[in-house]
N, C-alpha and C. Protein backbone atom coordinates (compact mmCIF):
# COMPACT_ATOMS: atom_id res chain seq x y z
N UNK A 1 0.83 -1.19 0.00
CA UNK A 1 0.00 0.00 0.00
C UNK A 1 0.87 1.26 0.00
N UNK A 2 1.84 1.70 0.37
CA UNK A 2 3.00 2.80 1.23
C UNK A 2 3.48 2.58 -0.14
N UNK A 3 3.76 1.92 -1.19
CA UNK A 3 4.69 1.91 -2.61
C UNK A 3 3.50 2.15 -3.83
N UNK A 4 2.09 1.89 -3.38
CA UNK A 4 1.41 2.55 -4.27
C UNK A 4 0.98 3.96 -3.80
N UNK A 5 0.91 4.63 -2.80
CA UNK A 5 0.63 5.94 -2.40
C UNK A 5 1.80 6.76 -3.27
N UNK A 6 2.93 6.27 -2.94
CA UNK A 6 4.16 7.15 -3.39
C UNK A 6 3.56 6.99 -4.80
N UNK A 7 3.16 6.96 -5.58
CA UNK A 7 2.69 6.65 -6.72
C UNK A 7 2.04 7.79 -7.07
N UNK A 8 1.28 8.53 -6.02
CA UNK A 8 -0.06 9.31 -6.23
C UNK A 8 0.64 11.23 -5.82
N UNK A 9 0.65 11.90 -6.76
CA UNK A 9 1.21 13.24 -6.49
C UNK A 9 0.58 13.67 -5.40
N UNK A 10 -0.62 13.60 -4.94
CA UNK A 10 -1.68 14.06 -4.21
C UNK A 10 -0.85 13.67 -2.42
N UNK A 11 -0.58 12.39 -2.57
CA UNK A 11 -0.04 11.73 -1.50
C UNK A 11 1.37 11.96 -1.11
N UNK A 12 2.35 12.57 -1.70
CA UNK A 12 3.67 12.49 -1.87
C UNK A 12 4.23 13.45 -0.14
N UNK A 13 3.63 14.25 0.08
CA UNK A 13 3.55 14.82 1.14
C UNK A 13 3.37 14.00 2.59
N UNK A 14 2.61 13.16 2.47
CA UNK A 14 2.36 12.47 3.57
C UNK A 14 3.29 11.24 3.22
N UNK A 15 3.53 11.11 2.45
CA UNK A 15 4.77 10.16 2.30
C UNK A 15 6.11 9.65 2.60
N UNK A 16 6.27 11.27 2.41
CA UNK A 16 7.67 11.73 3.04
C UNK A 16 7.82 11.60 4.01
N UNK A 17 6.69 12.15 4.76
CA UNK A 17 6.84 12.02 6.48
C UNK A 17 6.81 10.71 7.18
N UNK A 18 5.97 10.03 6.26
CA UNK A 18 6.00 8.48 7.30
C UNK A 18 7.50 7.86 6.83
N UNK A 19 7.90 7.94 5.61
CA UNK A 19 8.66 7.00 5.23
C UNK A 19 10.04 7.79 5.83
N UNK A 20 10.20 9.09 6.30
CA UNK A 20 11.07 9.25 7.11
C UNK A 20 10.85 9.26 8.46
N UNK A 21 9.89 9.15 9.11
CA UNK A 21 9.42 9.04 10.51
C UNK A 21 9.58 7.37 10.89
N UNK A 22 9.23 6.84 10.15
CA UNK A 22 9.68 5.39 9.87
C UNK A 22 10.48 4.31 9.10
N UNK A 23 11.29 5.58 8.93
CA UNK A 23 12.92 4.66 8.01
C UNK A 23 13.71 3.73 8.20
N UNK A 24 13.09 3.17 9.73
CA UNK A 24 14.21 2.12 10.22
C UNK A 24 13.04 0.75 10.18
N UNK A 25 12.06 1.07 10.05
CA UNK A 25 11.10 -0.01 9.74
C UNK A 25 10.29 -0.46 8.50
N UNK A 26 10.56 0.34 7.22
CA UNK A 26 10.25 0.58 6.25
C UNK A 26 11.10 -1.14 5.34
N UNK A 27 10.79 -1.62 4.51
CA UNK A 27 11.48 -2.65 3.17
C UNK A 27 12.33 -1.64 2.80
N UNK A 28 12.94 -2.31 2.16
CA UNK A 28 14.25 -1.96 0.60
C UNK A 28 13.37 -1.11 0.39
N UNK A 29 12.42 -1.41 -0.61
CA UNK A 29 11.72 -1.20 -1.56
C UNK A 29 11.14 0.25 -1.05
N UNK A 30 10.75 0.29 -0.06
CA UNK A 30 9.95 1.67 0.49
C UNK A 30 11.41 2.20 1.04
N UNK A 31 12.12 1.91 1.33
CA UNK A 31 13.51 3.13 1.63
C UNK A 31 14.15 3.68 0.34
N UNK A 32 13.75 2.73 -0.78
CA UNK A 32 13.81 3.29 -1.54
C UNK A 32 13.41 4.93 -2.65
N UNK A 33 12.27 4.16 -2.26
CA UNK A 33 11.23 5.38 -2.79
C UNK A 33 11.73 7.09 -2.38
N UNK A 34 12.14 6.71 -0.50
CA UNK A 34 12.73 8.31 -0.15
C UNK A 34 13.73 8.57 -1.07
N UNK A 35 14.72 8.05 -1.18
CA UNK A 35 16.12 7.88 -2.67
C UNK A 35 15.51 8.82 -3.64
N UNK A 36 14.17 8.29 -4.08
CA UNK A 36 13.37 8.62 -5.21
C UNK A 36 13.12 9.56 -5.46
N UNK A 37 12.67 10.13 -4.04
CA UNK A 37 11.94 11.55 -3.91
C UNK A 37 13.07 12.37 -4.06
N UNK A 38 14.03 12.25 -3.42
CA UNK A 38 15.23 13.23 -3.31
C UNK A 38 15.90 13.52 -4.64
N UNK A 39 15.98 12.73 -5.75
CA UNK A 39 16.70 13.04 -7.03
C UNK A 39 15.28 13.20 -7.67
N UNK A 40 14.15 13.75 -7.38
CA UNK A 40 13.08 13.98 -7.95
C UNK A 40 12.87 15.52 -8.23
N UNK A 41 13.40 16.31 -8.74
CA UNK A 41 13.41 17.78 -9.13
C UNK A 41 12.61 18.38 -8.58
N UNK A 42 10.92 18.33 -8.65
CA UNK A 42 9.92 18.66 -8.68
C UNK A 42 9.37 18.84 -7.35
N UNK A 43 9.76 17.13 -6.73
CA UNK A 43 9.09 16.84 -5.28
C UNK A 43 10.32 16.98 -3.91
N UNK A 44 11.10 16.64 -4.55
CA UNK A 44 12.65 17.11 -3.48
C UNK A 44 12.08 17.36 -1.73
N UNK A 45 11.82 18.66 -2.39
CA UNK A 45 11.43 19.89 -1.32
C UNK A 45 10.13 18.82 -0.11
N UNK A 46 8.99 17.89 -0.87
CA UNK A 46 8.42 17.42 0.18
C UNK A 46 9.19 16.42 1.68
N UNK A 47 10.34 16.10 0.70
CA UNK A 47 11.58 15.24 1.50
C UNK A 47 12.39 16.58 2.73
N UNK A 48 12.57 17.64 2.61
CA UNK A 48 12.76 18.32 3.23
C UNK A 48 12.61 18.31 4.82
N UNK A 49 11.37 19.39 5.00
CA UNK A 49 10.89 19.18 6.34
C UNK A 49 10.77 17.88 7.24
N UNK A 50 10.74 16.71 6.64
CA UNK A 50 10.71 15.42 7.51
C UNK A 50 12.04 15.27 7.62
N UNK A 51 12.98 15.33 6.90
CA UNK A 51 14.18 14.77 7.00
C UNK A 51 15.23 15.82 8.31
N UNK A 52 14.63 17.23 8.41
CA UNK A 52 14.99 18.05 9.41
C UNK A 52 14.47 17.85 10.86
N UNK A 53 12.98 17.86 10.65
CA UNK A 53 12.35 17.39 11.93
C UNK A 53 12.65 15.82 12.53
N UNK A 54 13.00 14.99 11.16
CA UNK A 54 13.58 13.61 12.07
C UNK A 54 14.99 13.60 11.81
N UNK A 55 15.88 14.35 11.97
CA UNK A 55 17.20 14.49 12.09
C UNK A 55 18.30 13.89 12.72
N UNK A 56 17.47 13.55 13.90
CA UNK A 56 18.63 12.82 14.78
C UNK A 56 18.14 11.22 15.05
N UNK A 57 16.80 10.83 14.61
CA UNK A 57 16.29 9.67 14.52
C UNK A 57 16.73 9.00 13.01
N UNK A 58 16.99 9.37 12.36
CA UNK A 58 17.79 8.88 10.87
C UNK A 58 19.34 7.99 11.26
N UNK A 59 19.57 7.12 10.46
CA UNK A 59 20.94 6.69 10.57
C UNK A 59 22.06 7.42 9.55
N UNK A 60 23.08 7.51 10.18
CA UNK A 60 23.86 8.92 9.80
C UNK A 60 24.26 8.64 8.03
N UNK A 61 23.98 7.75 7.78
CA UNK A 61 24.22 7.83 6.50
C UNK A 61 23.39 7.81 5.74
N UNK A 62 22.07 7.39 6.39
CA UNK A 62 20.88 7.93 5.53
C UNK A 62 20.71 9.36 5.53
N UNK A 63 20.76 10.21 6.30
CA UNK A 63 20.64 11.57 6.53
C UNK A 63 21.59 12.59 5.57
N UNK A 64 22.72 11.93 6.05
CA UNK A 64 23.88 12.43 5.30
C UNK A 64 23.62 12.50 3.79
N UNK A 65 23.58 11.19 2.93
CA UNK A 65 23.01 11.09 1.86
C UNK A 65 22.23 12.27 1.17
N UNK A 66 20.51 11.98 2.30
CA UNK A 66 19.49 12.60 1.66
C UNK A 66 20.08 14.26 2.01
N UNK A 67 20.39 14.97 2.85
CA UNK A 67 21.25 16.22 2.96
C UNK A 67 22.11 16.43 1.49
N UNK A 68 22.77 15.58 1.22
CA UNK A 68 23.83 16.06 0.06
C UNK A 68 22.72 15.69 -1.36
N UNK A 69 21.97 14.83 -1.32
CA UNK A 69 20.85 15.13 -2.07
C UNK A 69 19.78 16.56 -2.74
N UNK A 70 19.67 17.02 -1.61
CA UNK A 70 18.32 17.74 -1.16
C UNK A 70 19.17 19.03 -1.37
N UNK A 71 20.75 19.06 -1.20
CA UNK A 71 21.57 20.35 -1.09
C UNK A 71 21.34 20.60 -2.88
N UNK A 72 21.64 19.80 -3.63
CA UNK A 72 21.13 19.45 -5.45
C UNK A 72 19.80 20.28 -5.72
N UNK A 73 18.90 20.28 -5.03
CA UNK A 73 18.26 20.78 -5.31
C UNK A 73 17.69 22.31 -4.97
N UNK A 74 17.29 22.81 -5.85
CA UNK A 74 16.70 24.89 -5.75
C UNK A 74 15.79 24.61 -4.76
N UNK A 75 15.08 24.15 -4.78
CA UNK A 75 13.86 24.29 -3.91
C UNK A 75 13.92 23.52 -2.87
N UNK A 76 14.89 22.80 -2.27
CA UNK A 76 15.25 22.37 -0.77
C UNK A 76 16.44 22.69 -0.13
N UNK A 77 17.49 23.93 -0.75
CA UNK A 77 18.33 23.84 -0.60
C UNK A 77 18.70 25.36 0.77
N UNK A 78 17.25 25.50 0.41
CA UNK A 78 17.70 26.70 1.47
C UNK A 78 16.80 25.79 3.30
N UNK A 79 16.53 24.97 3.05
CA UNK A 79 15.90 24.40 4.12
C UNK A 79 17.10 23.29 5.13
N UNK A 80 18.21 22.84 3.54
CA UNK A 80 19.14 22.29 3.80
C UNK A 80 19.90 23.28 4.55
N UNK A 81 20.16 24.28 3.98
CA UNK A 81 20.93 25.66 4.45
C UNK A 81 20.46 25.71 6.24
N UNK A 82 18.68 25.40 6.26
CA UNK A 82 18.80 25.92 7.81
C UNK A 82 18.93 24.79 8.33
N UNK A 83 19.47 23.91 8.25
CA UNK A 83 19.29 22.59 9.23
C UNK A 83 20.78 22.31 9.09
N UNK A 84 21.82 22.85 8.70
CA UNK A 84 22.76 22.83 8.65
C UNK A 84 23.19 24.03 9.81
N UNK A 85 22.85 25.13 9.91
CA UNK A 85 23.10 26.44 10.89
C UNK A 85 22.24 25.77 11.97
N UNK A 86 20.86 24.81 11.84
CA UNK A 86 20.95 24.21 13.16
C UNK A 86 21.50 23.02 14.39
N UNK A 87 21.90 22.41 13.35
CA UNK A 87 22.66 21.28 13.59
C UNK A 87 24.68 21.11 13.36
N UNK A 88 24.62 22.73 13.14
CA UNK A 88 26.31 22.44 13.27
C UNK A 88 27.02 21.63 13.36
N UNK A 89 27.03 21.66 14.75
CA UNK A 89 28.02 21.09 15.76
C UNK A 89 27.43 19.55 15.62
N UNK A 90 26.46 18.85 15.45
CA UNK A 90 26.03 17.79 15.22
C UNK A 90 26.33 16.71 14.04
N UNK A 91 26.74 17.36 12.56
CA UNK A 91 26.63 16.87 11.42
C UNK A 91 28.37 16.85 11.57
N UNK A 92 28.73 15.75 10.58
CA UNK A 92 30.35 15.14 10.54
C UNK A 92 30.84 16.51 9.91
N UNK A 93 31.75 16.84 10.22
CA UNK A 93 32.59 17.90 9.25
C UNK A 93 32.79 18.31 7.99
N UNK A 94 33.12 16.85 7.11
CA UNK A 94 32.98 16.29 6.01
C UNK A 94 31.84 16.57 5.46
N UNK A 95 30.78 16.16 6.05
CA UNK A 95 29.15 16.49 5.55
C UNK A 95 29.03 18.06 5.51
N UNK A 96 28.94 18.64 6.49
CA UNK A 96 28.68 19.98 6.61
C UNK A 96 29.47 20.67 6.03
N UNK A 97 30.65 20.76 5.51
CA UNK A 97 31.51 21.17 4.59
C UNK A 97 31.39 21.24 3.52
N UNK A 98 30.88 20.12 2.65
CA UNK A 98 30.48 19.61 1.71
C UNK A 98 29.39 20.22 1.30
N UNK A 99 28.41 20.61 1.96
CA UNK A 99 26.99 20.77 1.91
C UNK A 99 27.29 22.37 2.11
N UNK A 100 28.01 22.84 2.47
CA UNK A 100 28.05 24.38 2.65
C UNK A 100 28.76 24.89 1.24
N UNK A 101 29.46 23.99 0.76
CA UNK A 101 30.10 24.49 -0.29
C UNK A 101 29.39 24.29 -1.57
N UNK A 102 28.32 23.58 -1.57
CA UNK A 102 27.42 23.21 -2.71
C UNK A 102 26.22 24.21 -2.45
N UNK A 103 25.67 24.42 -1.37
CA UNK A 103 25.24 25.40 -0.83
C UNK A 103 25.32 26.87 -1.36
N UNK A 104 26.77 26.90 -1.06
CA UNK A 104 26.73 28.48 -1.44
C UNK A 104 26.34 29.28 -2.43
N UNK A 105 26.91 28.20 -3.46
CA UNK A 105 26.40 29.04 -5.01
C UNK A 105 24.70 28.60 -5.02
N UNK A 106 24.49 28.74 -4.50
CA UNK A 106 22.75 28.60 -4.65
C UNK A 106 22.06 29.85 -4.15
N UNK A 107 21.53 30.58 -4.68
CA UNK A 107 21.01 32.01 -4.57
C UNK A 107 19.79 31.12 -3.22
N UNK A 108 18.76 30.68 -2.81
CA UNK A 108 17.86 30.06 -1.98
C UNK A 108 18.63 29.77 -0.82
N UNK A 109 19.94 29.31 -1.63
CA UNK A 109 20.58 29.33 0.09
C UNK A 109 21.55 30.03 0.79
N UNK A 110 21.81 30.92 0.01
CA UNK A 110 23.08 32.04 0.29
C UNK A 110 22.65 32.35 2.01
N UNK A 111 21.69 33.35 1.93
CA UNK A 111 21.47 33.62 3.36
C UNK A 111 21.74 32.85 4.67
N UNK A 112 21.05 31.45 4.23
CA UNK A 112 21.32 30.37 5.95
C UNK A 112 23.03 30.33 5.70
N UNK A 113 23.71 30.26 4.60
CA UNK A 113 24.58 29.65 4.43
C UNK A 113 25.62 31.01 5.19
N UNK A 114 24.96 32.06 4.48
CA UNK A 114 25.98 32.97 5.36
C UNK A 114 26.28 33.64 7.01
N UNK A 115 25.03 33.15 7.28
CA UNK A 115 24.97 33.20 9.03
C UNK A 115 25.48 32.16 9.57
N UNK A 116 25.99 31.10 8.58
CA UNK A 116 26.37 29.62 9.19
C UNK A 116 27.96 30.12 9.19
N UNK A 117 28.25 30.77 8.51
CA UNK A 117 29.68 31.23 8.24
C UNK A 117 30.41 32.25 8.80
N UNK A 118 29.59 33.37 9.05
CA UNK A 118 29.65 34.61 10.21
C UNK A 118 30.15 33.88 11.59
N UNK A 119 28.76 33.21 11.87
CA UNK A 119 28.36 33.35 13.14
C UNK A 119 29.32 31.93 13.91
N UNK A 120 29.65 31.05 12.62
CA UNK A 120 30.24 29.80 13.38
C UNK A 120 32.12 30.10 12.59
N UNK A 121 32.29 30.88 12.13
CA UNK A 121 33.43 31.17 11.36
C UNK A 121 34.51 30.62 11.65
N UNK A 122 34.88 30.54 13.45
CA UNK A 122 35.74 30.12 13.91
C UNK A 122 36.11 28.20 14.12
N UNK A 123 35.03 27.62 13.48
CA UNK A 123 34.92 26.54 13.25
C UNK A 123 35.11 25.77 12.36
N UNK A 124 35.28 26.27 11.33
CA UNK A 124 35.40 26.32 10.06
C UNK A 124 37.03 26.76 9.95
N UNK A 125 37.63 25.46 8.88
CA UNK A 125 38.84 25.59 8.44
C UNK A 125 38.94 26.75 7.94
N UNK A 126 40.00 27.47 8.32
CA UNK A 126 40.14 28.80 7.33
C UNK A 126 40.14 28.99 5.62
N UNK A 127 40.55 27.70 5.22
CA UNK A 127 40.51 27.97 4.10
C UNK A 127 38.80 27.41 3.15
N UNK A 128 38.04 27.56 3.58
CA UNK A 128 37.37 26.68 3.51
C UNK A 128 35.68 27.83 3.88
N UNK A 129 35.86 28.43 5.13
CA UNK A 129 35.38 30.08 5.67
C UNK A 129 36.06 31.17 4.72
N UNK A 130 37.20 31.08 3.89
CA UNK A 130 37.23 32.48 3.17
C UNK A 130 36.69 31.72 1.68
N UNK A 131 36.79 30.02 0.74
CA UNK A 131 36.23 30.29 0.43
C UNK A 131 34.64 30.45 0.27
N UNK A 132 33.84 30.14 1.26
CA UNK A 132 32.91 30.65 1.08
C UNK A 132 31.95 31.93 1.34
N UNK A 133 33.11 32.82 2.08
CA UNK A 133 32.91 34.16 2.12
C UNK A 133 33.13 34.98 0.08
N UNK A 134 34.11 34.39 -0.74
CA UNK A 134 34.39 34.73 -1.67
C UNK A 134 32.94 33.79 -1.91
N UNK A 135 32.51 32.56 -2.27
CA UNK A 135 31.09 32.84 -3.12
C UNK A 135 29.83 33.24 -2.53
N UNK A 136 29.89 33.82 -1.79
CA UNK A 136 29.21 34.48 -1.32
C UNK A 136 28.91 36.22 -1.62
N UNK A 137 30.06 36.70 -1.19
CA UNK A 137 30.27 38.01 -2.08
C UNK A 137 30.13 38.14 -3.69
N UNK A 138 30.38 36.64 -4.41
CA UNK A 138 30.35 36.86 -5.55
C UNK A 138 28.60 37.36 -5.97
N UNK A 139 27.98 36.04 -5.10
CA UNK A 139 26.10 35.99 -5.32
C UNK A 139 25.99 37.66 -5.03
N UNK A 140 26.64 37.90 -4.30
CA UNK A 140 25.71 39.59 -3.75
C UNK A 140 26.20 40.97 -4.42
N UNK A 141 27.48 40.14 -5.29
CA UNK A 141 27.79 41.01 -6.32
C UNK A 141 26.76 41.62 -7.75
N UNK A 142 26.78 39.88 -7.99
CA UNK A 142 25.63 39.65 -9.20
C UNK A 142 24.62 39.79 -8.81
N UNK A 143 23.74 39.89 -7.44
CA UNK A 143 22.24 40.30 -7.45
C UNK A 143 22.11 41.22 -6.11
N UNK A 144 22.73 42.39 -6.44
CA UNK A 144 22.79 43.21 -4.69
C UNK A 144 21.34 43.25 -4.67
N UNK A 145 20.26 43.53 -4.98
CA UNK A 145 19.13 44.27 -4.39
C UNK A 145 18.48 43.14 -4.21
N UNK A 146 18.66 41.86 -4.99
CA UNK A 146 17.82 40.61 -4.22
C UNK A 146 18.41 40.42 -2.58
N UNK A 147 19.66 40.27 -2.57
CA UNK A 147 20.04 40.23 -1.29
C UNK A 147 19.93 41.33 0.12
N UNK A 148 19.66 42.32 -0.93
CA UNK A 148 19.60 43.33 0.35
C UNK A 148 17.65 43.18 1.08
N UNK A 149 17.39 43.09 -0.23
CA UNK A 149 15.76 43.38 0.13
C UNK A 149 15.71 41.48 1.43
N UNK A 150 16.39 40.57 1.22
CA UNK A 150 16.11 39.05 1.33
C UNK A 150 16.78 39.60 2.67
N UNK A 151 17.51 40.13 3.56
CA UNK A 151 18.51 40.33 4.86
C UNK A 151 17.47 41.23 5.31
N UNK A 152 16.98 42.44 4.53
CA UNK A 152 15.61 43.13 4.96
C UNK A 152 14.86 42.66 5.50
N UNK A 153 14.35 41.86 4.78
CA UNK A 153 12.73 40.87 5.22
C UNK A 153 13.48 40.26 6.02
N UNK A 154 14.15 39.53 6.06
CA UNK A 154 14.66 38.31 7.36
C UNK A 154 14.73 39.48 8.75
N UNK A 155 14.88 40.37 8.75
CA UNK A 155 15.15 41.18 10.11
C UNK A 155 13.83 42.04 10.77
N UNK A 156 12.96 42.00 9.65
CA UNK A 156 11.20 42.62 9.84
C UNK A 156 10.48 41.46 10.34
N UNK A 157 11.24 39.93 9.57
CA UNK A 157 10.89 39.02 10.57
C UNK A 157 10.61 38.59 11.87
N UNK A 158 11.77 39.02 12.34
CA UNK A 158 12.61 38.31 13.76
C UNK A 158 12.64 39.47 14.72
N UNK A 159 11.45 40.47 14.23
CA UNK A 159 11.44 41.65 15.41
C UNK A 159 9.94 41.33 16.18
């Protein structure tokens, strides 16, 4: 039943969530399907939010995976961005490195990516924090007023 739902666009949402809320009890076949979703252009993003909210219930290489997955994609990549600035200190080095640097050139995720870099800077190999201070400056070179208006709104937010 759980391998014909994934089937149904309508369903793909509630999908995500069980089949990551329940990834350690799921077949091949249905752990598969999450795989599915994640190199899925379109639906990516429903893999998102479950894979953040069950973050530390995942086995580290499933997580890891679907993270460097989900970083591939425009439309999950700034969600990747915040679960990366929330989970720092939590995710392997390697991973979070990796994922920050694929990250960066992504206009959706510039922002998480650059408070992850500010604010944790000193954690971050030096060479590794300048370059992603350089693609970073590059994005805000090529689109200043998207970025200024996007740091705008984030601060009208959080008041």
């Amino acid at each position: 039943m759980f391998l014909k739902l994934a089937e149904k666009e309508s369903a793909v949402g509630a999908v995500a969530w069980a089949a990551v809320y329940g990834f350690d009890k799921l077949s091949k076949d249905a752990r598969n399907i999450v795989f599915k979703l994640a190199d899925n252009r379109d639906l990516a993003w429903t893999l998102a939010m479950p894979t953040l909210s069950n973050y530390d219930k995942l086995p580290d290489d499933v997580r890891n995976e679907l993270l460097l997955k989900l970083a591939d994609n425009d439309y999950a990549a700034g969600a990747v961005a915040g679960a990366i600035v929330g989970n720092f200190d939590k995710l392997p080095d390697n991973v979070r490195n990796e994922l920050l640097l694929k990250l960066a050139d992504k206009h959706s995720a510039a922002i998480a990516v650059g408070w992850a870099t500010v604010y944790k800077f000193d954690k971050l190999p030096i060479d590794l924090g300048n370059e992603l201070l350089s693609r970073l400056l590059l994005l805000i070179i090529q689109a200043p007023f998207a970025y200024f208006f996007s740091v705008f709104a984030f601060f009208l937010g959080t008041k």
